[in-house]
PDB file of N, CA and C in Angstrom:
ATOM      1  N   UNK A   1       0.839  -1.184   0.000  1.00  0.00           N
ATOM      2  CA  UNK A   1       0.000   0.000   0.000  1.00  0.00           C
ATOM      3  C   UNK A   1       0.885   1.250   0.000  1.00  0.00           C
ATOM      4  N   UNK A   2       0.773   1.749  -0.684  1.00  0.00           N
ATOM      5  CA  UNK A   2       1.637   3.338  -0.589  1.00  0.00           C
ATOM      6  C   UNK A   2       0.723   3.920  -0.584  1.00  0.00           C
ATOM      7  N   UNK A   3       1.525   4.949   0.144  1.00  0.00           N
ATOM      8  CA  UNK A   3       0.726   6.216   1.023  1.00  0.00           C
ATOM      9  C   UNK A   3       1.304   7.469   0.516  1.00  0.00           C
ATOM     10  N   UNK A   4       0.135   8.006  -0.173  1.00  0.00           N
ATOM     11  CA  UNK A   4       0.551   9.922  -0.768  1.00  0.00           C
ATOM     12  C   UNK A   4       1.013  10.807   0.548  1.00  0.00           C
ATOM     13  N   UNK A   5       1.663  11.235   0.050  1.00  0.00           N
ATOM     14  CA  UNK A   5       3.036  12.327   0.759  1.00  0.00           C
ATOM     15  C   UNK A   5       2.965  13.560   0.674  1.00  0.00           C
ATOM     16  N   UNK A   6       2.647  14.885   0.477  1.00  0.00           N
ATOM     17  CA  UNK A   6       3.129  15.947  -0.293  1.00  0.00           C
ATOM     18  C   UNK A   6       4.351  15.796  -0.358  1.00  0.00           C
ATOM     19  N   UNK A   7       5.192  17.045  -0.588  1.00  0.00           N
ATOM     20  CA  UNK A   7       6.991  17.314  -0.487  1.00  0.00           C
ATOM     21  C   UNK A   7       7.034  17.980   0.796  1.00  0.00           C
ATOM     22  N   UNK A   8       5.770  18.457   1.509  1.00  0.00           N
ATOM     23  CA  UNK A   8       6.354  19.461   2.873  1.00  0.00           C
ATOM     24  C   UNK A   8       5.780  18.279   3.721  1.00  0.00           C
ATOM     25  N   UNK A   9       4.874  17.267   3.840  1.00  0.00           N
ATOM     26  CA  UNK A   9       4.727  16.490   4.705  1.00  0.00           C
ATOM     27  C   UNK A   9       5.685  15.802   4.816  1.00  0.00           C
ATOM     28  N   UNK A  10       6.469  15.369   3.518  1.00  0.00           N
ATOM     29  CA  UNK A  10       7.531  14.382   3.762  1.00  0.00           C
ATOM     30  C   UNK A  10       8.650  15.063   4.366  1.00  0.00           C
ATOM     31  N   UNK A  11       8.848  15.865   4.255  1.00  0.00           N
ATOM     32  CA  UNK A  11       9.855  16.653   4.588  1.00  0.00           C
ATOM     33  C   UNK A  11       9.733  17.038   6.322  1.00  0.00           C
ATOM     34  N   UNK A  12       8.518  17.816   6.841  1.00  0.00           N
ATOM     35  CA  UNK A  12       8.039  17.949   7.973  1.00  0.00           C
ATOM     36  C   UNK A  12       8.262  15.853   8.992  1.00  0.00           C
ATOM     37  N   UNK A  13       8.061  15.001   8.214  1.00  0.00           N
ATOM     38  CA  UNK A  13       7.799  13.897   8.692  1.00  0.00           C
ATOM     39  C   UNK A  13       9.728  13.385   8.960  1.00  0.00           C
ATOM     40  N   UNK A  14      10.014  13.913   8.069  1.00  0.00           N
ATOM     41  CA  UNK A  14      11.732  13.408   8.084  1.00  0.00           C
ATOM     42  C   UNK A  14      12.518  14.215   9.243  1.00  0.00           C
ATOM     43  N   UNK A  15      11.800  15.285   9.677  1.00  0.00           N
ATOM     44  CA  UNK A  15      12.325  16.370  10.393  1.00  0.00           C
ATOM     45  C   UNK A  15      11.607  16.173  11.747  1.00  0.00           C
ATOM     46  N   UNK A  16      11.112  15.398  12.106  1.00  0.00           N
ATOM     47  CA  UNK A  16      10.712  14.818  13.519  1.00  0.00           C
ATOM     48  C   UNK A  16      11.112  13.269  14.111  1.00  0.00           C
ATOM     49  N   UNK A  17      12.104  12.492  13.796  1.00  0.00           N
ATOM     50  CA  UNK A  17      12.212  11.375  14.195  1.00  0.00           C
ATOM     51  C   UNK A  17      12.585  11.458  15.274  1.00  0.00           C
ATOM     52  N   UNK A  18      13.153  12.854  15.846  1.00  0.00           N
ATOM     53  CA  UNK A  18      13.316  12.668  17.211  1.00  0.00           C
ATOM     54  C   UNK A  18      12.166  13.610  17.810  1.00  0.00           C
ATOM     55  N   UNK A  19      11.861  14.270  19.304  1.00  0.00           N
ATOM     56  CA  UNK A  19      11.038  15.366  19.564  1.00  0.00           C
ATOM     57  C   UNK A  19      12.046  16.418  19.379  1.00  0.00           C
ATOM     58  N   UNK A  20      11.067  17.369  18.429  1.00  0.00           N
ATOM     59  CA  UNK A  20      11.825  18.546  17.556  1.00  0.00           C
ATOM     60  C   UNK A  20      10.599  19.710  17.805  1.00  0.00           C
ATOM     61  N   UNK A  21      11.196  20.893  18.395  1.00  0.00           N
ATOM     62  CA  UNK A  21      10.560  22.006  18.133  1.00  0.00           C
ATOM     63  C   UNK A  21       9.853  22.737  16.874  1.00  0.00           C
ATOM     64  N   UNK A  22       8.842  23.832  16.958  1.00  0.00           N
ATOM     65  CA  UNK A  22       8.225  24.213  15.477  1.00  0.00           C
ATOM     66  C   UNK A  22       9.602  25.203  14.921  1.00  0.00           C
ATOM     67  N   UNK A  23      10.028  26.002  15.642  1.00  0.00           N
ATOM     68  CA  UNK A  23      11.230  26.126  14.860  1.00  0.00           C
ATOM     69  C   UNK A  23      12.161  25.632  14.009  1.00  0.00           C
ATOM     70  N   UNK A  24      12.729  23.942  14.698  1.00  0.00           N
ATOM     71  CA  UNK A  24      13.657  23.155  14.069  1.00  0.00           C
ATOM     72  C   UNK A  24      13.072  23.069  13.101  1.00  0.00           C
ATOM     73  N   UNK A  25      11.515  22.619  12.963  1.00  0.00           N
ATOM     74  CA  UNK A  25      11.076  22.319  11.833  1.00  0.00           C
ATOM     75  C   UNK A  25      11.105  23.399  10.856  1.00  0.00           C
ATOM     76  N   UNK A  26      10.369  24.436  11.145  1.00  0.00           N
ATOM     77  CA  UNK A  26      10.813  25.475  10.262  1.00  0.00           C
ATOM     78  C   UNK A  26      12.203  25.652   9.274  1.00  0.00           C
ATOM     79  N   UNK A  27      13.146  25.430  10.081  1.00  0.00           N
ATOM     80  CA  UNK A  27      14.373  25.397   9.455  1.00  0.00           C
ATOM     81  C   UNK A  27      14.564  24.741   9.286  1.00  0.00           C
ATOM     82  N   UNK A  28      13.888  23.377   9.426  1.00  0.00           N
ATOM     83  CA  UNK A  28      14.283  22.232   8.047  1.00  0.00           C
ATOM     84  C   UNK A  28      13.666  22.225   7.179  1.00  0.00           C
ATOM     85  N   UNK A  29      12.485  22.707   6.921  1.00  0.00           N
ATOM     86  CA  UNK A  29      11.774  22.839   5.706  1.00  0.00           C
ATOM     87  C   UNK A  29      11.336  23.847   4.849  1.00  0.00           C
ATOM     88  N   UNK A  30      12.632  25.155   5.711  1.00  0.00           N
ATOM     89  CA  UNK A  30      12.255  26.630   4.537  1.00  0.00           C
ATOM     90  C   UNK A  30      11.006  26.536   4.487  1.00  0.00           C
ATOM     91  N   UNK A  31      10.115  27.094   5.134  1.00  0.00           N
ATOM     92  CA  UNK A  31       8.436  27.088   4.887  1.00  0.00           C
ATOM     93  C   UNK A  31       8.222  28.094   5.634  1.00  0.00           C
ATOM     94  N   UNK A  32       7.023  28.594   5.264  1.00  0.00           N
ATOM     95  CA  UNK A  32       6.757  29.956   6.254  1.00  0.00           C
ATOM     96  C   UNK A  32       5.649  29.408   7.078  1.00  0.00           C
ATOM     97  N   UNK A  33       5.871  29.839   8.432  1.00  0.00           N
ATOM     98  CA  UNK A  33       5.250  29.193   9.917  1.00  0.00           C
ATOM     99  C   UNK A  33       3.643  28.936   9.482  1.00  0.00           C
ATOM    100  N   UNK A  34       2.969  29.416   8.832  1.00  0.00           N
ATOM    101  CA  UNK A  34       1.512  29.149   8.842  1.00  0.00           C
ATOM    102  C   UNK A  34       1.437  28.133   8.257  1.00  0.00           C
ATOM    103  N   UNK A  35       2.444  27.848   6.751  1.00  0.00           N
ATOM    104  CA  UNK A  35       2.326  26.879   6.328  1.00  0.00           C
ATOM    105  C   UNK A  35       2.478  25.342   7.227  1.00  0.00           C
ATOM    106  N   UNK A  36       3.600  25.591   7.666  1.00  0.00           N
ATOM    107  CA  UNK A  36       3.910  24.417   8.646  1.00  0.00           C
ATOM    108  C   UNK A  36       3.361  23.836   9.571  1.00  0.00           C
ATOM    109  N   UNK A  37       2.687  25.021  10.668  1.00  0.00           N
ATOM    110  CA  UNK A  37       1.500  24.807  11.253  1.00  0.00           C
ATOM    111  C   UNK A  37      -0.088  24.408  10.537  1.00  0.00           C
ATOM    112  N   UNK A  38      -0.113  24.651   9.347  1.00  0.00           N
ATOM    113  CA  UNK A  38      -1.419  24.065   8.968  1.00  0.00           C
ATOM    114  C   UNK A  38      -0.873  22.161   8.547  1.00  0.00           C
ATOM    115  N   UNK A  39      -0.014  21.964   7.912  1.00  0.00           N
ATOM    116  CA  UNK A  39       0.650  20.574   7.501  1.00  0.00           C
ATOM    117  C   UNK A  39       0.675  19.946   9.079  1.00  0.00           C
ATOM    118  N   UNK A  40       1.251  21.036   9.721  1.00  0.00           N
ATOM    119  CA  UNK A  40       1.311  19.810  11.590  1.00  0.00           C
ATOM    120  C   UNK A  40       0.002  19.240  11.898  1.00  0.00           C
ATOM    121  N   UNK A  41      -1.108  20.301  11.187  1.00  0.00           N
ATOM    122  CA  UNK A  41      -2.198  20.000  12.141  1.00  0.00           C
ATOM    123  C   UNK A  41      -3.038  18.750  11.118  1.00  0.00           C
ATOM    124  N   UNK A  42      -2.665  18.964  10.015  1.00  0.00           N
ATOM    125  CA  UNK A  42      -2.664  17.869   9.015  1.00  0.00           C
ATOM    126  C   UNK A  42      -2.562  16.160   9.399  1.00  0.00           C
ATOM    127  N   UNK A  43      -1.298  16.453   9.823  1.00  0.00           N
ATOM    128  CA  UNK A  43       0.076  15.056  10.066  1.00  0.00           C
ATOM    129  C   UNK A  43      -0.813  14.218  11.378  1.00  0.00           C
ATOM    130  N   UNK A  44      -1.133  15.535  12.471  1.00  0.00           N
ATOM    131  CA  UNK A  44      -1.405  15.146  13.838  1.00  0.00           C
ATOM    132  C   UNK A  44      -3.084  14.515  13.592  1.00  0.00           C
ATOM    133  N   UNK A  45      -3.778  15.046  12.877  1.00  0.00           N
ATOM    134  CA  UNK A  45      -5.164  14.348  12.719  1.00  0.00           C
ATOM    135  C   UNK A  45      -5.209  13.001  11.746  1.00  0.00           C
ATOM    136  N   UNK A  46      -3.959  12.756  10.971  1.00  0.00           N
ATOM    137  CA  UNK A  46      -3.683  11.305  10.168  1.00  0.00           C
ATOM    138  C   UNK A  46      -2.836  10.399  11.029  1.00  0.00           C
ATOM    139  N   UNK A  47      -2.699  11.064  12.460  1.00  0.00           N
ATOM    140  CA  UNK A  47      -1.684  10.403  13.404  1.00  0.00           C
ATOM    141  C   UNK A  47      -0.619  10.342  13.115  1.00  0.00           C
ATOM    142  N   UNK A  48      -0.170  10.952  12.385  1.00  0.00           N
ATOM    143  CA  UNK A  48       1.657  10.620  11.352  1.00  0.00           C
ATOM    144  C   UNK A  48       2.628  11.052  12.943  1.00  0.00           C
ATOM    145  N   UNK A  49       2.026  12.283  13.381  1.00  0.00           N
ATOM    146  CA  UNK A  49       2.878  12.717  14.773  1.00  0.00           C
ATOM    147  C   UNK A  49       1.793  13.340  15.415  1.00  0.00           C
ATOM    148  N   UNK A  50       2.910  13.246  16.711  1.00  0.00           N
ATOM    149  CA  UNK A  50       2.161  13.708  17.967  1.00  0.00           C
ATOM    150  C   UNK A  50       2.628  14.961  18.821  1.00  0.00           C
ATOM    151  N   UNK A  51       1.781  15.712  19.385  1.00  0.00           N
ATOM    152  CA  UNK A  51       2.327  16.961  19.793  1.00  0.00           C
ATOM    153  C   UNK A  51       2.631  16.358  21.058  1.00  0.00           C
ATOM    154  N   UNK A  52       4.203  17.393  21.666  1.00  0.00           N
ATOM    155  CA  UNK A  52       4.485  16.811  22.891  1.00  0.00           C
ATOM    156  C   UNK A  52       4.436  18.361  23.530  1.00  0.00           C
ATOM    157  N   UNK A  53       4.575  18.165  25.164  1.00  0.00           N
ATOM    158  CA  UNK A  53       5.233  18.897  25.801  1.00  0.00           C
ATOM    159  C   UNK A  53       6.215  18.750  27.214  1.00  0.00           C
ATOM    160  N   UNK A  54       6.531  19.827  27.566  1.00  0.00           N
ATOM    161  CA  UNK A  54       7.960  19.480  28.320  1.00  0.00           C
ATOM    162  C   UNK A  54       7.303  19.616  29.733  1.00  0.00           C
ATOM    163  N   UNK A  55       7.290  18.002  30.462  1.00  0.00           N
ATOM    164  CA  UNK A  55       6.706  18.143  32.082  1.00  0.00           C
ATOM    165  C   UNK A  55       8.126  17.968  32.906  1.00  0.00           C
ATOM    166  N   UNK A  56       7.305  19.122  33.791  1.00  0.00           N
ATOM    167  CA  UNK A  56       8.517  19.389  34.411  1.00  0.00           C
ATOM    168  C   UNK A  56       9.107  18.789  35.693  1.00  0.00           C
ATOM    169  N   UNK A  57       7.692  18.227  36.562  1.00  0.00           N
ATOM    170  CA  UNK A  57       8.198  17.124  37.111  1.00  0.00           C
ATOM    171  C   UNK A  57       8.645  15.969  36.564  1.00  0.00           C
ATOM    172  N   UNK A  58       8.361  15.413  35.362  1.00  0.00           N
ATOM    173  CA  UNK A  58       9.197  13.964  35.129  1.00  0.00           C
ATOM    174  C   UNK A  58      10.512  14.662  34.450  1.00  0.00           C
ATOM    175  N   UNK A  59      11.023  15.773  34.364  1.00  0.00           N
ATOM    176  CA  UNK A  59      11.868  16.064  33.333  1.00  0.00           C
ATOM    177  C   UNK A  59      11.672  15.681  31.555  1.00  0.00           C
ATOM    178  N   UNK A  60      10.572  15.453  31.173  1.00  0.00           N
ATOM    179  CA  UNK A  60      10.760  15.128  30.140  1.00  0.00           C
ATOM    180  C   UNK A  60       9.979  15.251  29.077  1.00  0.00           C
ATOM    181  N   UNK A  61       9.719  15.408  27.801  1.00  0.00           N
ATOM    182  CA  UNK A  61       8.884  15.301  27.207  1.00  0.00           C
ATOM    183  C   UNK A  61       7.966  14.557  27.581  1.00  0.00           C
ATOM    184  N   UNK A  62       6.039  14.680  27.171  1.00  0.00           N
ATOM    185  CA  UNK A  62       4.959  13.725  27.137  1.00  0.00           C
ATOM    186  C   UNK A  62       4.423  13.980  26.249  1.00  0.00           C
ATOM    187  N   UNK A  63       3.513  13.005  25.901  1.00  0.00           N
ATOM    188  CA  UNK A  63       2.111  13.235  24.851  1.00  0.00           C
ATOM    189  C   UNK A  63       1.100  14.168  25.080  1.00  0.00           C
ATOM    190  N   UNK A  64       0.831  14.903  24.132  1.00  0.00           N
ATOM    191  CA  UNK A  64       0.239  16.511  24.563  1.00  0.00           C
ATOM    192  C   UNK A  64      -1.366  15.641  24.006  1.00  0.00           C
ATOM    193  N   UNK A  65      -2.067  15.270  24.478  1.00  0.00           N
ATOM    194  CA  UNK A  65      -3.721  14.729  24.140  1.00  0.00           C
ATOM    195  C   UNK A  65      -4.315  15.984  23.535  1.00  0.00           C
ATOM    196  N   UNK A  66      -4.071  17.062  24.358  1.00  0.00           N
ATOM    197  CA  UNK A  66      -5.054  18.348  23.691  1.00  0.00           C
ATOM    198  C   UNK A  66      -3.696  19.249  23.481  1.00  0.00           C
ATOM    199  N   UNK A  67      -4.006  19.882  22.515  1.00  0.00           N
ATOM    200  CA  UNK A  67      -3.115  21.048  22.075  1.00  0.00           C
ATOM    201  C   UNK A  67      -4.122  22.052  21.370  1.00  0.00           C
ATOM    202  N   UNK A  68      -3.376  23.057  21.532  1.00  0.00           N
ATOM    203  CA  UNK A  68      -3.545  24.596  20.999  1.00  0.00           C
ATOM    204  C   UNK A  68      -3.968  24.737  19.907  1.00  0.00           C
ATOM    205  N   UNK A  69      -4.043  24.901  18.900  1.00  0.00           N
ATOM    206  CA  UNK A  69      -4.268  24.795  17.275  1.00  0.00           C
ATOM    207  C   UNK A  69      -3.635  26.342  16.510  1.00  0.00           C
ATOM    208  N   UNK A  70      -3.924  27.292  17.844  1.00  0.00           N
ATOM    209  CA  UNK A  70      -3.696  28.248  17.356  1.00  0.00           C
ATOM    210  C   UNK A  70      -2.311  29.008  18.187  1.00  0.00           C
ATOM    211  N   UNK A  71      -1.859  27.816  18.737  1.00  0.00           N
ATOM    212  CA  UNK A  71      -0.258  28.307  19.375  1.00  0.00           C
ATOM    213  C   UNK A  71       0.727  27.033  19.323  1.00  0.00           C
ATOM    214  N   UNK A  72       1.062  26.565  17.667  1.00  0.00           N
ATOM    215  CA  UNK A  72       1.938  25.491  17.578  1.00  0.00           C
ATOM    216  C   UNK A  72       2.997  25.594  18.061  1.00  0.00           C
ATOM    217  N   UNK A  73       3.326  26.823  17.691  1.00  0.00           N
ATOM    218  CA  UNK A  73       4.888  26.983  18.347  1.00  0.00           C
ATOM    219  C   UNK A  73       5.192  26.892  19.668  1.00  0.00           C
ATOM    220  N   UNK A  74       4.187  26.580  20.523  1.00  0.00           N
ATOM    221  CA  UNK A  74       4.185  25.941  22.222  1.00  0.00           C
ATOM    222  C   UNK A  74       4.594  24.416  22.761  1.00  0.00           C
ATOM    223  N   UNK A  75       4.527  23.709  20.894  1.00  0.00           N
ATOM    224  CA  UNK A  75       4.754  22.520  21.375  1.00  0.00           C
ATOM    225  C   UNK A  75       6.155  22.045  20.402  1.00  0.00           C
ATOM    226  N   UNK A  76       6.279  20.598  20.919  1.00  0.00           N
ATOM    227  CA  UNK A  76       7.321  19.506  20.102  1.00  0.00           C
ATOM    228  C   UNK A  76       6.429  18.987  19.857  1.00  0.00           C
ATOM    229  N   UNK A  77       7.160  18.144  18.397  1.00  0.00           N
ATOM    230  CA  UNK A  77       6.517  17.143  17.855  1.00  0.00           C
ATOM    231  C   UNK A  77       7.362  16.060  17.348  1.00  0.00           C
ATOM    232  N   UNK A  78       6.798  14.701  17.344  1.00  0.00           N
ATOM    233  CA  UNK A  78       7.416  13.084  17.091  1.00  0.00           C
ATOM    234  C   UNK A  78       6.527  12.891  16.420  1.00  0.00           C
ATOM    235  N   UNK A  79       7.248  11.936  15.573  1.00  0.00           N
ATOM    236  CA  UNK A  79       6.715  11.221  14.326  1.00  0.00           C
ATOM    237  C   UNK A  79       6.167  10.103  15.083  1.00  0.00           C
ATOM    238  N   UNK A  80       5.210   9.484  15.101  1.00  0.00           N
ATOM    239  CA  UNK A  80       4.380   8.244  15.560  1.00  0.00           C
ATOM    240  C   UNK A  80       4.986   7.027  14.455  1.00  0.00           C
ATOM    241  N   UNK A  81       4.480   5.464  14.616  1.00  0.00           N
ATOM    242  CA  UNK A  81       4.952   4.730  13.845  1.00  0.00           C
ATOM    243  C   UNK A  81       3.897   4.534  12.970  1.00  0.00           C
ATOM    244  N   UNK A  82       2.807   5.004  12.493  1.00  0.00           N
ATOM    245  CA  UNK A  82       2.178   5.089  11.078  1.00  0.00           C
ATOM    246  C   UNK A  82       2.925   6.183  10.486  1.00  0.00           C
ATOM    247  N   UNK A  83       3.252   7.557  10.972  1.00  0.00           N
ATOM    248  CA  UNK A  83       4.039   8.136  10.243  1.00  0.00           C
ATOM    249  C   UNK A  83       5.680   7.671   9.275  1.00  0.00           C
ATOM    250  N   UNK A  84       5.681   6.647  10.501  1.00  0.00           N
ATOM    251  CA  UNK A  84       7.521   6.563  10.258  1.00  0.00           C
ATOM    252  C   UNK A  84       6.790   5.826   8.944  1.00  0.00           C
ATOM    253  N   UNK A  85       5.604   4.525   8.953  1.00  0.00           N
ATOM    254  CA  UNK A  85       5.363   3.814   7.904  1.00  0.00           C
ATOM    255  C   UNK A  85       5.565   4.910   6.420  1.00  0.00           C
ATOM    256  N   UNK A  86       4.339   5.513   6.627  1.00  0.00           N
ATOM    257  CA  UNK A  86       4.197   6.508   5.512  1.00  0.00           C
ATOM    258  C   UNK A  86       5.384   7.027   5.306  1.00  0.00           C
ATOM    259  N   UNK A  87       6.213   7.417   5.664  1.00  0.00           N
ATOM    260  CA  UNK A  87       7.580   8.703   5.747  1.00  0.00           C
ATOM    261  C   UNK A  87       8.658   7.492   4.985  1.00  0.00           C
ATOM    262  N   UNK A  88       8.586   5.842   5.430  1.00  0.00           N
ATOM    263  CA  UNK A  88       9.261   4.879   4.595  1.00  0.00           C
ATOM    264  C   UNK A  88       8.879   4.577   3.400  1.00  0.00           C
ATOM    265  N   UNK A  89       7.482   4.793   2.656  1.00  0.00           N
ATOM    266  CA  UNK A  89       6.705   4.293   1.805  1.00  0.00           C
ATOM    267  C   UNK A  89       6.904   5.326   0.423  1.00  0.00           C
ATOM    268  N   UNK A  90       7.763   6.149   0.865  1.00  0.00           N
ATOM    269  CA  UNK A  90       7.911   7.334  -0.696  1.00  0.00           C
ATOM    270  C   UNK A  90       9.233   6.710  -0.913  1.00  0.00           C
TER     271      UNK A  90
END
């Protein structure tokens, strides 16, 4: 089964294998922030990734269940493993 890609999803999807800020992403994909933020919110409703944030009692990143829509740049984001599928499948 192959799975359609754009060039900024694939790109956005290659640029999260680890938890990566909306910035990093930004600067990995030369895109201007609205764009990127509309593709995140894309990725995150096909499950490709997941928004995280930084808790501060465990020290560490978690899975953000609810997020902002209209303040991406508050979170990280990881590629989930249907994403990694799709992100292998181009």
């Amino acid at each position: 089964m192959e799975i359609e890609l754009t060039d900024i999803e694939y790109e956005i999807l290659g640029s999260v294998y680890f938890v990566e800020s909306f910035e990093h992403i930004l600067e990995d994909c030369k895109e201007k922030a609205p764009v990127v933020a509309d593709v995140l919110k894309q990725l995150i409703h096909k499950k490709y990734i997941v928004p995280m944030k930084w808790n501060e009692e465990k020290t560490e990143f978690i899975r953000s269940y609810i997020y902002d829509t209209d303040d991406m740049k508050a979170y990280h984001y990881l590629i989930t493993k249907d994403g990694l599928v799709a992100h292998n499948s181009k």
